[in-house]
PDB file of N, CA and C in Angstrom:
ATOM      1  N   UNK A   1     169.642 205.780  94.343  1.00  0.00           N
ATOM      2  CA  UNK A   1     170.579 205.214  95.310  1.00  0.00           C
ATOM      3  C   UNK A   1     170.303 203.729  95.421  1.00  0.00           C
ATOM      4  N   UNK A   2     171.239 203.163  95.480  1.00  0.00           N
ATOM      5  CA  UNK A   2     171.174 201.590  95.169  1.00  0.00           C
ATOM      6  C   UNK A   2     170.532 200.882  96.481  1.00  0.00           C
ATOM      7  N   UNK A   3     169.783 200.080  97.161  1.00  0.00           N
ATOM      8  CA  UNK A   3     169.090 199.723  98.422  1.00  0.00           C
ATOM      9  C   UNK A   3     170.274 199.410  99.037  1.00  0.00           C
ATOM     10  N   UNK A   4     171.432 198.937  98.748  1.00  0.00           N
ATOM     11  CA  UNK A   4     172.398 198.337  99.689  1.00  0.00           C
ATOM     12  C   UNK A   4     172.594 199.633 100.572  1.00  0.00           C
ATOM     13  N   UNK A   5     173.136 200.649 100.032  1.00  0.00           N
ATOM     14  CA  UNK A   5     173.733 202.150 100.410  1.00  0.00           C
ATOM     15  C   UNK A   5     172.435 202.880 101.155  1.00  0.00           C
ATOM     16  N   UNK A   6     171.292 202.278 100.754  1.00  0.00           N
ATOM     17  CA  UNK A   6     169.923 203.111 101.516  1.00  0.00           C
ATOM     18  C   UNK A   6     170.154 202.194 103.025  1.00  0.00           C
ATOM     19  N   UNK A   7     170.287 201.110 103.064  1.00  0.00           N
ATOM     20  CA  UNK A   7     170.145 199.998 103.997  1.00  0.00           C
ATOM     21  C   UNK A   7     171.682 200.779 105.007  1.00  0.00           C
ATOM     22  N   UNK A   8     172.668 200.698 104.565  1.00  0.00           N
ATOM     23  CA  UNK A   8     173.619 201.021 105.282  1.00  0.00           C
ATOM     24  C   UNK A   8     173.337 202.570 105.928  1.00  0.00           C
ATOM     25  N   UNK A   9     172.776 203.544 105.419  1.00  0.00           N
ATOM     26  CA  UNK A   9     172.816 204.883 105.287  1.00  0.00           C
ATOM     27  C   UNK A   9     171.435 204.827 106.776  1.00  0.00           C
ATOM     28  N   UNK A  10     170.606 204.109 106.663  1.00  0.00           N
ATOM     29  CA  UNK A  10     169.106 203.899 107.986  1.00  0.00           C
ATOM     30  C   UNK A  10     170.139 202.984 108.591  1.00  0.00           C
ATOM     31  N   UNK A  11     171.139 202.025 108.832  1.00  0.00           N
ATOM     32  CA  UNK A  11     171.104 201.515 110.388  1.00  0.00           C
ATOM     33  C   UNK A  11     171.971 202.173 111.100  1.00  0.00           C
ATOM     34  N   UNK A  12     172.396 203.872 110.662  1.00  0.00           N
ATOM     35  CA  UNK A  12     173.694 204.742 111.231  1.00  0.00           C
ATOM     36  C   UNK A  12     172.326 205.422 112.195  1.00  0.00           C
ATOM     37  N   UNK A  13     172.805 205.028 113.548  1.00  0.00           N
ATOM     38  CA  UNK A  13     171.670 205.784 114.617  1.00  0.00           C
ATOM     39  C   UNK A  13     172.784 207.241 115.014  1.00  0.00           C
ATOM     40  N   UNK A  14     171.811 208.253 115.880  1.00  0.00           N
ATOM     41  CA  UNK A  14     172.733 209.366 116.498  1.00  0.00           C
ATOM     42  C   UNK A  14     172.488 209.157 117.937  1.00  0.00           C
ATOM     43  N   UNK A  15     173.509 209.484 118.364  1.00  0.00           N
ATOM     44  CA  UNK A  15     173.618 209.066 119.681  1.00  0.00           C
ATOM     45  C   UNK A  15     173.831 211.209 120.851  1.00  0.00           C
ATOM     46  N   UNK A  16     173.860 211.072 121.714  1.00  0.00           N
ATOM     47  CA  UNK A  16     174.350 211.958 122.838  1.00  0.00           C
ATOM     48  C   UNK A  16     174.906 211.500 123.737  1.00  0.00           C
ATOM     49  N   UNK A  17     176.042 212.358 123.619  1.00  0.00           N
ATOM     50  CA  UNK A  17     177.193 211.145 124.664  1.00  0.00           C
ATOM     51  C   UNK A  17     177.307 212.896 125.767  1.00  0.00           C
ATOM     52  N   UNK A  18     176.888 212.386 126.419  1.00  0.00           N
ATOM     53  CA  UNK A  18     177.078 213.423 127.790  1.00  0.00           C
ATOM     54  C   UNK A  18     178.362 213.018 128.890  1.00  0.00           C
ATOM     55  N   UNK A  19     179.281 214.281 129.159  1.00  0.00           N
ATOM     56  CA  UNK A  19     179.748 214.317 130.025  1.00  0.00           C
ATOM     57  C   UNK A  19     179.675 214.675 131.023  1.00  0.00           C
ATOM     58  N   UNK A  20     180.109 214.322 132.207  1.00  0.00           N
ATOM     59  CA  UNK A  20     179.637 215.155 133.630  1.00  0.00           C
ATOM     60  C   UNK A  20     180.487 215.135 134.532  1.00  0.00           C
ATOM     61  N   UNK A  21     181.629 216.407 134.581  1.00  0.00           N
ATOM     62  CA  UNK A  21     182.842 216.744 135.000  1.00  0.00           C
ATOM     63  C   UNK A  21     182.579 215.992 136.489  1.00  0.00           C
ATOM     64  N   UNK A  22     183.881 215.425 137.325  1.00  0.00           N
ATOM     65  CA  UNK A  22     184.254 214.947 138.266  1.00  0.00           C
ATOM     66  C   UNK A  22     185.092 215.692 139.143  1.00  0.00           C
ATOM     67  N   UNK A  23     185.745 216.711 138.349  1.00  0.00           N
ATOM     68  CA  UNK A  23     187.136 217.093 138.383  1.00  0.00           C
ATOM     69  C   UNK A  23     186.913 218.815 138.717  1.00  0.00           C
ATOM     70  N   UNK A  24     187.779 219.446 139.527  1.00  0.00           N
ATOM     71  CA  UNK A  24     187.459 220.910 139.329  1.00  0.00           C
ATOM     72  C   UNK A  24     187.636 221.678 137.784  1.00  0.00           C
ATOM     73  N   UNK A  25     187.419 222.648 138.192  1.00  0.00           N
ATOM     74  CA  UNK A  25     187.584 222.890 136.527  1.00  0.00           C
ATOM     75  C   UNK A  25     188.926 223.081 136.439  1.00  0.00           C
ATOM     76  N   UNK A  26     190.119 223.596 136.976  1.00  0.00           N
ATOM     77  CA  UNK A  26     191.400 223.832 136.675  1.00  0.00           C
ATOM     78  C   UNK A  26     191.954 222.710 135.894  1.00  0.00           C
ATOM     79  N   UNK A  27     191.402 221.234 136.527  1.00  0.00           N
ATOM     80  CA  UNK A  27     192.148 220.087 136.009  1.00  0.00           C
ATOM     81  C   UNK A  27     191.237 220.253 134.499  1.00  0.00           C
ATOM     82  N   UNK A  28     190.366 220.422 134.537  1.00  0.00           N
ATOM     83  CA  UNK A  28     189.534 220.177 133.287  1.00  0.00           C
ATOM     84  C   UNK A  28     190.177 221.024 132.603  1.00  0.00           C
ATOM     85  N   UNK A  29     190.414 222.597 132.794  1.00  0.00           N
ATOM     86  CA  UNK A  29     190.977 223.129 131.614  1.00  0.00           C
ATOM     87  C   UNK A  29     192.297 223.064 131.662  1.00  0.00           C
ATOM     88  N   UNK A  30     193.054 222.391 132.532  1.00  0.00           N
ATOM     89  CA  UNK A  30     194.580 221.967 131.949  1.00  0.00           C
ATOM     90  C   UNK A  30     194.610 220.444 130.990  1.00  0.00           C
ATOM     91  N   UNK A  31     193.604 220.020 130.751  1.00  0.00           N
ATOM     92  CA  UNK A  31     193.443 218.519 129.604  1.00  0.00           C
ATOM     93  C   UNK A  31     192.922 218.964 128.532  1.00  0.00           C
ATOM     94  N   UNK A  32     192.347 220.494 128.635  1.00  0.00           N
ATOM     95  CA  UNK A  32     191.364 220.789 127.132  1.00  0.00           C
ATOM     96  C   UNK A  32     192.348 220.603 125.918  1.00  0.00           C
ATOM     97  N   UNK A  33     193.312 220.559 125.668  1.00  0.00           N
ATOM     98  CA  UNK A  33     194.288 221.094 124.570  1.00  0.00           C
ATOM     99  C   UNK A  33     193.805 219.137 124.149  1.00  0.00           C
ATOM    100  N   UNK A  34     194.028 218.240 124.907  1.00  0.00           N
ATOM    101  CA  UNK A  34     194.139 217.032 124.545  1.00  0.00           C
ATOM    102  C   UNK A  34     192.346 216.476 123.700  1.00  0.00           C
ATOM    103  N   UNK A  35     192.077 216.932 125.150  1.00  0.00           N
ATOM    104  CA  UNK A  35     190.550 216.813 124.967  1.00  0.00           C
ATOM    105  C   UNK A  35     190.069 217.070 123.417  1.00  0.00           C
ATOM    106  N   UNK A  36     190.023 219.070 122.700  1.00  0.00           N
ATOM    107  CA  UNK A  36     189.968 219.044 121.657  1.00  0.00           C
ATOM    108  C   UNK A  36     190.572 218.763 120.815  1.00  0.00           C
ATOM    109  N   UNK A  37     191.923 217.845 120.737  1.00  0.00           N
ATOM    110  CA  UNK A  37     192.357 216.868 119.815  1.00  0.00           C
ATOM    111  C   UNK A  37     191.372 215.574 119.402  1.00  0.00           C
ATOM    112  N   UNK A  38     191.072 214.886 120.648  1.00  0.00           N
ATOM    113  CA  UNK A  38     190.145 213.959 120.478  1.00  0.00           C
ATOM    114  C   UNK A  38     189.042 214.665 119.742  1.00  0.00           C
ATOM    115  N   UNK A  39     188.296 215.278 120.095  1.00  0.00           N
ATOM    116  CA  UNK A  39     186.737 216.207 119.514  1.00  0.00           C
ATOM    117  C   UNK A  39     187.642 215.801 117.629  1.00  0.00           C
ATOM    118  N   UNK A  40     188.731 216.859 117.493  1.00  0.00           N
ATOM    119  CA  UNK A  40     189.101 216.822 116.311  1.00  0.00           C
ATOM    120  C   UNK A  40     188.961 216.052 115.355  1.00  0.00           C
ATOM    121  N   UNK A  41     189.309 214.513 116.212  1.00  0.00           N
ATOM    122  CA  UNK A  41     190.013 213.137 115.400  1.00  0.00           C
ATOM    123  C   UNK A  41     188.353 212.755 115.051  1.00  0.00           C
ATOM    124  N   UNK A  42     187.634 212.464 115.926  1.00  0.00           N
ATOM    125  CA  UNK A  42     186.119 212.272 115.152  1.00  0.00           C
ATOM    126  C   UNK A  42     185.492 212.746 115.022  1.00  0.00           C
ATOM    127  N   UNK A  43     185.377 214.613 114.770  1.00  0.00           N
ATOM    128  CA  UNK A  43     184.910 215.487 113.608  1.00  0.00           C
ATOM    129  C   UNK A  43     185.693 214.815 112.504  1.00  0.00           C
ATOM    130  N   UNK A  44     186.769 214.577 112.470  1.00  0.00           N
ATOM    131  CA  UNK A  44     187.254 214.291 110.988  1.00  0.00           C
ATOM    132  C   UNK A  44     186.991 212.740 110.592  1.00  0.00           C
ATOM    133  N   UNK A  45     186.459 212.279 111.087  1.00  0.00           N
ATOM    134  CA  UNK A  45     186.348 210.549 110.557  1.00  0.00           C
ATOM    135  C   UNK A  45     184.778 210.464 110.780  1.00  0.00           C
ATOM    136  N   UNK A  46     184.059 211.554 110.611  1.00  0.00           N
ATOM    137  CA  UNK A  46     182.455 211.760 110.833  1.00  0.00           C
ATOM    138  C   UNK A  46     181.469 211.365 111.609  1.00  0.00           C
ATOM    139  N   UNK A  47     182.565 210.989 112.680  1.00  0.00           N
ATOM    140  CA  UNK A  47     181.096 210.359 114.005  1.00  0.00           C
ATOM    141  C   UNK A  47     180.479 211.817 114.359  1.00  0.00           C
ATOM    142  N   UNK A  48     181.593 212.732 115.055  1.00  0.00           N
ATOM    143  CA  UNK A  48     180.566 213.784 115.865  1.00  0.00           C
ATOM    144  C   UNK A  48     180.507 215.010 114.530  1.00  0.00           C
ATOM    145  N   UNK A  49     178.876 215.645 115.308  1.00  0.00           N
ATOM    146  CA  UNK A  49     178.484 216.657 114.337  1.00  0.00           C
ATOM    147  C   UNK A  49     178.641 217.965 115.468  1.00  0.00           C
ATOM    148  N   UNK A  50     178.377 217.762 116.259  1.00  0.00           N
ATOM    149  CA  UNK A  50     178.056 219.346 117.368  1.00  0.00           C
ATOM    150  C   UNK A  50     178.712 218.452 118.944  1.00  0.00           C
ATOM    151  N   UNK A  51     179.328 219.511 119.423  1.00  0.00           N
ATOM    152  CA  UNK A  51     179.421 219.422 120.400  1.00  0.00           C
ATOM    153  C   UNK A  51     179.699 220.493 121.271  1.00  0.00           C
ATOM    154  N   UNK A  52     179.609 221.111 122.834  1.00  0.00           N
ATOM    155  CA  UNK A  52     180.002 222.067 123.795  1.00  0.00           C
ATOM    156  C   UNK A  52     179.789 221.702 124.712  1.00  0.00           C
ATOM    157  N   UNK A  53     179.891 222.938 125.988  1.00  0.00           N
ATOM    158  CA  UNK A  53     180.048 222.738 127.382  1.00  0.00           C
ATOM    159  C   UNK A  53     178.379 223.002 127.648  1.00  0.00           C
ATOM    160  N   UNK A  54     177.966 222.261 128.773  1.00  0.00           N
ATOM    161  CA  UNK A  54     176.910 221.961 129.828  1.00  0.00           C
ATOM    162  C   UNK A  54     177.054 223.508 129.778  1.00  0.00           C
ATOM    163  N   UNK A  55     175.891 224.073 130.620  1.00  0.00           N
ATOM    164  CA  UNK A  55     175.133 225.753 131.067  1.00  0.00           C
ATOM    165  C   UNK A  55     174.239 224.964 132.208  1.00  0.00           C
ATOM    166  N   UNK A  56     174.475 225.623 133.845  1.00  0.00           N
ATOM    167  CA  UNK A  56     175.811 225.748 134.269  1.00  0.00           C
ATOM    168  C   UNK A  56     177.313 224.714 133.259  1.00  0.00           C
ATOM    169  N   UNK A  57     178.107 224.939 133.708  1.00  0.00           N
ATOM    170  CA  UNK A  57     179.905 224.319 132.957  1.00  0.00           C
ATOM    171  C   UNK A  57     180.031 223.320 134.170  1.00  0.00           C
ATOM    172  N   UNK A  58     179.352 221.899 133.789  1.00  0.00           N
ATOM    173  CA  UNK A  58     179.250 220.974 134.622  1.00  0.00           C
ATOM    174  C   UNK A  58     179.849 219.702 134.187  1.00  0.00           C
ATOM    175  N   UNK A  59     179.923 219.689 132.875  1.00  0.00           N
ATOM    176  CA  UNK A  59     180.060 218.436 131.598  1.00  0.00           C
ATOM    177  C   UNK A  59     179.880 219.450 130.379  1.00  0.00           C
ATOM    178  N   UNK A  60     179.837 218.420 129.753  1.00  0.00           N
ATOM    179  CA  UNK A  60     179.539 219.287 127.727  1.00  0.00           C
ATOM    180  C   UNK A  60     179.027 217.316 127.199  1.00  0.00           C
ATOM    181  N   UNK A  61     178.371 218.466 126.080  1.00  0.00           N
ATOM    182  CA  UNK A  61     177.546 217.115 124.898  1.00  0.00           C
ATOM    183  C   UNK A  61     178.201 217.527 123.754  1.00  0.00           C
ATOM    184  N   UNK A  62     177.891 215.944 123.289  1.00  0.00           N
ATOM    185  CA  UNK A  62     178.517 215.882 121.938  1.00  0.00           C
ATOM    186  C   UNK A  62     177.324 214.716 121.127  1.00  0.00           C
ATOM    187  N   UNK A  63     177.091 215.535 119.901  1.00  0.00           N
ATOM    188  CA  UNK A  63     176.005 214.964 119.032  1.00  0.00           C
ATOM    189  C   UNK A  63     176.740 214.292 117.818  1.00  0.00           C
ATOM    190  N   UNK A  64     176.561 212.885 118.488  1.00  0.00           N
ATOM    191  CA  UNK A  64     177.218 211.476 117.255  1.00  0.00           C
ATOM    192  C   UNK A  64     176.701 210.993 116.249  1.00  0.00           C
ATOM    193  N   UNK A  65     177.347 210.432 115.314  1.00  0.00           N
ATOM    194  CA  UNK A  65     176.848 209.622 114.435  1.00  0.00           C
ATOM    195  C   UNK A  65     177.824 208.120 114.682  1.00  0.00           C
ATOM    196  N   UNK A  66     177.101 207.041 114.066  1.00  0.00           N
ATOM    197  CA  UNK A  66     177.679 206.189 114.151  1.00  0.00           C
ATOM    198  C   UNK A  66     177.248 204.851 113.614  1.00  0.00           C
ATOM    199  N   UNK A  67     177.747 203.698 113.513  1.00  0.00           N
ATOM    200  CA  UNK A  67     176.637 202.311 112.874  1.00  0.00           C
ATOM    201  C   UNK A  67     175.893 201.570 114.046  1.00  0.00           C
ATOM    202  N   UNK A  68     177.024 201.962 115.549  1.00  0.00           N
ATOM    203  CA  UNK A  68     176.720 200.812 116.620  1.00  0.00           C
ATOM    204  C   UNK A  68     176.339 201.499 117.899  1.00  0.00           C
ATOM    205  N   UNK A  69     175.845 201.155 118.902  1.00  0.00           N
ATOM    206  CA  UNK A  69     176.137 201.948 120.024  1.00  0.00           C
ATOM    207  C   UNK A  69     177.087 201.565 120.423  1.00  0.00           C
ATOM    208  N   UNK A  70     177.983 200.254 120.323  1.00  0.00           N
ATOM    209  CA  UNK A  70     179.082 199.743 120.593  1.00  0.00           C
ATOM    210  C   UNK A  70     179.997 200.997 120.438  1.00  0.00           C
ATOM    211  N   UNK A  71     180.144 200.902 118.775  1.00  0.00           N
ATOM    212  CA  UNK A  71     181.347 201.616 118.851  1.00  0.00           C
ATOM    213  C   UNK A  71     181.418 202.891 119.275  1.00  0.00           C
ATOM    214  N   UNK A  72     180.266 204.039 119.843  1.00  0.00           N
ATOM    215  CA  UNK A  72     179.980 205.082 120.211  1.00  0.00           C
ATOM    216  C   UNK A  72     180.621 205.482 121.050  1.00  0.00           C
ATOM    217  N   UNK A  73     180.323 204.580 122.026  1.00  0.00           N
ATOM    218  CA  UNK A  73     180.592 204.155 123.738  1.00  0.00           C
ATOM    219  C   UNK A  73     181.660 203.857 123.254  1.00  0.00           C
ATOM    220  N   UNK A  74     182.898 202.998 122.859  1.00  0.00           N
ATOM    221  CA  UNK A  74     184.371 202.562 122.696  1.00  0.00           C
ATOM    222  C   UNK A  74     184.771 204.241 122.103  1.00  0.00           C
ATOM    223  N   UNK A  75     184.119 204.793 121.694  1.00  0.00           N
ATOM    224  CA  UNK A  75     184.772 205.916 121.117  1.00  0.00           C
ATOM    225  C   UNK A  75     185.224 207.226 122.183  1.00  0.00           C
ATOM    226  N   UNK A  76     184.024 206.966 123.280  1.00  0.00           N
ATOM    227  CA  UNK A  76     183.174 207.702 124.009  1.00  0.00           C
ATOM    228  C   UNK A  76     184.424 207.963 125.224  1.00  0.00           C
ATOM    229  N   UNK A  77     184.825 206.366 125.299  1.00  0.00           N
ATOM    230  CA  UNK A  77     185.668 206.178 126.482  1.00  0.00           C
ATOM    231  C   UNK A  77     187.419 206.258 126.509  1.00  0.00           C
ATOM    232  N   UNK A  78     187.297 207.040 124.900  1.00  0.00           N
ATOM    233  CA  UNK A  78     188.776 207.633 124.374  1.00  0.00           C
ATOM    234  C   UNK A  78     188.897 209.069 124.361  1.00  0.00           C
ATOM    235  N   UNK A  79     188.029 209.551 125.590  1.00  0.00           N
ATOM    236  CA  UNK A  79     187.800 211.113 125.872  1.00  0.00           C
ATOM    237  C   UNK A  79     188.739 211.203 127.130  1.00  0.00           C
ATOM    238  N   UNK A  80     189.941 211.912 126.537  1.00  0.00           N
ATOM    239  CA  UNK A  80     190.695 212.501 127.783  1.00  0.00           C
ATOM    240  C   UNK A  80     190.511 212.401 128.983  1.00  0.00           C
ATOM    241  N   UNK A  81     189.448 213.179 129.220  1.00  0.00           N
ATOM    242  CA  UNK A  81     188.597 213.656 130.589  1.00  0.00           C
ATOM    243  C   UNK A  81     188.295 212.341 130.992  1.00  0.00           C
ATOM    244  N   UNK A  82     187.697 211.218 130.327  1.00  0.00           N
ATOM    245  CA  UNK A  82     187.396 210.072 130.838  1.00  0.00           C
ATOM    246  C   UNK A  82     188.618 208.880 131.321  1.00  0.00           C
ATOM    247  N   UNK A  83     189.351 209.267 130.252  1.00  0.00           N
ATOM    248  CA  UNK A  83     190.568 208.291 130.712  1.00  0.00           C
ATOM    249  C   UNK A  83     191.175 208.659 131.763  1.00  0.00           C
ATOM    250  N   UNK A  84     191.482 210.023 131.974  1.00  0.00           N
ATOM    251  CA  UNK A  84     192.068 210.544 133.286  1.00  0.00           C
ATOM    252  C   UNK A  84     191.198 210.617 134.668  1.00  0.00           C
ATOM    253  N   UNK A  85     190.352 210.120 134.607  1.00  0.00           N
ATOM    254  CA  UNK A  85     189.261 209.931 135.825  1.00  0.00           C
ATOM    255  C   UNK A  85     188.545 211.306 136.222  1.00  0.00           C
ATOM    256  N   UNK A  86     188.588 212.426 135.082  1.00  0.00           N
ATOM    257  CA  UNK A  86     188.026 213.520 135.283  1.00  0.00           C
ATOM    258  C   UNK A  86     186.504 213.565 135.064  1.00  0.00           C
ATOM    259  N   UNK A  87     185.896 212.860 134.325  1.00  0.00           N
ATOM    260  CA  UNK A  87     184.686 212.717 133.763  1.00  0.00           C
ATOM    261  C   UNK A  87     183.863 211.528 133.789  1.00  0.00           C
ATOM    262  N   UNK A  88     182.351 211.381 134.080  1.00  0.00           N
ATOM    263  CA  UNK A  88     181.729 210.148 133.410  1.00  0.00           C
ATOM    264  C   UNK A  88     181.566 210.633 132.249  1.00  0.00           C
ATOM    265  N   UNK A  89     180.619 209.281 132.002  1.00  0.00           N
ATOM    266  CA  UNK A  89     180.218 209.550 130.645  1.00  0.00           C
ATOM    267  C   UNK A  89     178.977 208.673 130.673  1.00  0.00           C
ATOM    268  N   UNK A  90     178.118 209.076 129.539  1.00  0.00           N
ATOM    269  CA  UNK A  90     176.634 208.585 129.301  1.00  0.00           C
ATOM    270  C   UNK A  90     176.445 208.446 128.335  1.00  0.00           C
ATOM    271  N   UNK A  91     176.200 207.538 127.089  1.00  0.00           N
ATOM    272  CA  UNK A  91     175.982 207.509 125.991  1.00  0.00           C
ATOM    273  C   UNK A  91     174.346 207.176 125.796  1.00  0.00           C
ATOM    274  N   UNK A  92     173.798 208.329 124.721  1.00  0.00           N
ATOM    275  CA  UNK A  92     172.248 207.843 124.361  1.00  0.00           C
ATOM    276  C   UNK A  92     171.834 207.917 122.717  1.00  0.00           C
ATOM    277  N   UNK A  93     170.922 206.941 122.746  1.00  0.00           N
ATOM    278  CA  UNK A  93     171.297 206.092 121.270  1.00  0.00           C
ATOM    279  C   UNK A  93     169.408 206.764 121.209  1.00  0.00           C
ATOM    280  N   UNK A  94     169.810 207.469 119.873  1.00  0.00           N
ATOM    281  CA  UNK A  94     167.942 207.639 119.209  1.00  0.00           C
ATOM    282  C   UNK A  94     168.063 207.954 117.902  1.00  0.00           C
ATOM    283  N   UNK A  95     166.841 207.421 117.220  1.00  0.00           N
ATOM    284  CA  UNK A  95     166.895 207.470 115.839  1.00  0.00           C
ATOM    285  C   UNK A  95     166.298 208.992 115.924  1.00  0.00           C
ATOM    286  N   UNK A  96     166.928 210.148 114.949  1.00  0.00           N
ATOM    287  CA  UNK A  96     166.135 210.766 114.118  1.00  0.00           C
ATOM    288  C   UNK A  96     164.924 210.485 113.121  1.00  0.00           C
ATOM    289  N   UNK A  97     163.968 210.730 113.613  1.00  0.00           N
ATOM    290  CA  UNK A  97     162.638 210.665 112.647  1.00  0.00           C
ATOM    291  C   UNK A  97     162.270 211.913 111.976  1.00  0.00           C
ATOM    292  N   UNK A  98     162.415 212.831 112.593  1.00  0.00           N
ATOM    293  CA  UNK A  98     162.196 214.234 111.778  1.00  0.00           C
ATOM    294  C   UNK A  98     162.862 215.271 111.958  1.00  0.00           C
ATOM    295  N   UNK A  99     163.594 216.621 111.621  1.00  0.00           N
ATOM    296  CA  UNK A  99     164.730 217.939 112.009  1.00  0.00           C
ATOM    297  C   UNK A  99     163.836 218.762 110.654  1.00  0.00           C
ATOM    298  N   UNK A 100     164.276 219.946 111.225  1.00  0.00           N
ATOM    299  CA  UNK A 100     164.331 221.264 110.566  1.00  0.00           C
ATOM    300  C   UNK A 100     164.725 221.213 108.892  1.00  0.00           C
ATOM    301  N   UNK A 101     164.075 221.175 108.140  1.00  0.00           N
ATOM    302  CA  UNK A 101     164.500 222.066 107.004  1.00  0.00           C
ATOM    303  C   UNK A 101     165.614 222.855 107.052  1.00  0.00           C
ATOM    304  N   UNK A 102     165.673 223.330 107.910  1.00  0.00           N
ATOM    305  CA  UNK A 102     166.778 224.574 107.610  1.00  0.00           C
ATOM    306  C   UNK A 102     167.493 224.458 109.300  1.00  0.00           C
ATOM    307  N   UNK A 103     168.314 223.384 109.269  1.00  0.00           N
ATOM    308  CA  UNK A 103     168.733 222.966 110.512  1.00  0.00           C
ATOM    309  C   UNK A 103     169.829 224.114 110.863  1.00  0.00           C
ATOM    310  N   UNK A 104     170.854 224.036 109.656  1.00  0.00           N
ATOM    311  CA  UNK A 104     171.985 224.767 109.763  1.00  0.00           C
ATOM    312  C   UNK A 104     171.837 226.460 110.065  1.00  0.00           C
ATOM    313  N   UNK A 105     170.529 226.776 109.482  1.00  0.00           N
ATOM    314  CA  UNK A 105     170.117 228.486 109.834  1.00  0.00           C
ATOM    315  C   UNK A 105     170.003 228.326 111.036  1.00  0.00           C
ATOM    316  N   UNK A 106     169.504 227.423 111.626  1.00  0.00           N
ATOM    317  CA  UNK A 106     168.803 227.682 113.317  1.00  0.00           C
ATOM    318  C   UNK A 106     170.396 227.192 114.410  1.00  0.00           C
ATOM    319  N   UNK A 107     170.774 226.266 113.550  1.00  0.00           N
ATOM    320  CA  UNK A 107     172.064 226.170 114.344  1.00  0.00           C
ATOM    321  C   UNK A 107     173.269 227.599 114.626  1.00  0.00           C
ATOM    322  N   UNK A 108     172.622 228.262 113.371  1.00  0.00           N
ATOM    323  CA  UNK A 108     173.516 229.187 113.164  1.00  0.00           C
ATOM    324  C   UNK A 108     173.112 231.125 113.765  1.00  0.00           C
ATOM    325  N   UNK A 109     171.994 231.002 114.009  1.00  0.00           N
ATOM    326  CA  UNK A 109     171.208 232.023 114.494  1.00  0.00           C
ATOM    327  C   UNK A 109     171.430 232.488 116.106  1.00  0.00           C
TER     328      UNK A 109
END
């Protein structure tokens, strides 16, 4: 792998962007349809990898990828729930240093 592409590939940090409902839940689940559109649009342009609802159903996380915390947070604050004054939001920026071998079995278990 050429160093340019190693260099670009280490300054992509992962972030946890936590939500934390404002809103009863009725309003929350009358925006979900929009909500998982958004989830959709950056599963498909590869920022987020995992995301669900808080236990208690208080907020939900979503596990990012990204180059900036900038753009995380700008991404962060194109969440339905947030634009409609249903939700905060918290964005947290940490490098992975080490995961599972076999991430996807344990994700999947």
């Amino acid at each position: 792998m050429p160093s340019s592409a190693r260099t670009a590939r280490a300054a992509r940090s992962l972030f946890v962007i936590e939500l934390v409902y404002k809103a009863d839940l009725a309003e929350i689940d009358a925006r979900m349809g929009v909500h998982v559109a958004f989830l959709n649009k950056y599963y498909a342009s590869g920022h987020f990898l995992v995301s669900g609802r808080k236990i208690p159903r208080d907020g939900g996380i979503i596990l990012a990828v990204g180059p900036s915390r900038a753009e995380v947070e700008a991404i962060a604050q194109e969440d339905p729930f947030f634009t409609h004054g249903l939700a905060d939001i918290r964005v947290i920026e940490f490098r992975a240093s080490q995961r599972a071998s076999d991430i996807q079995k344990r994700i999947e278990a």
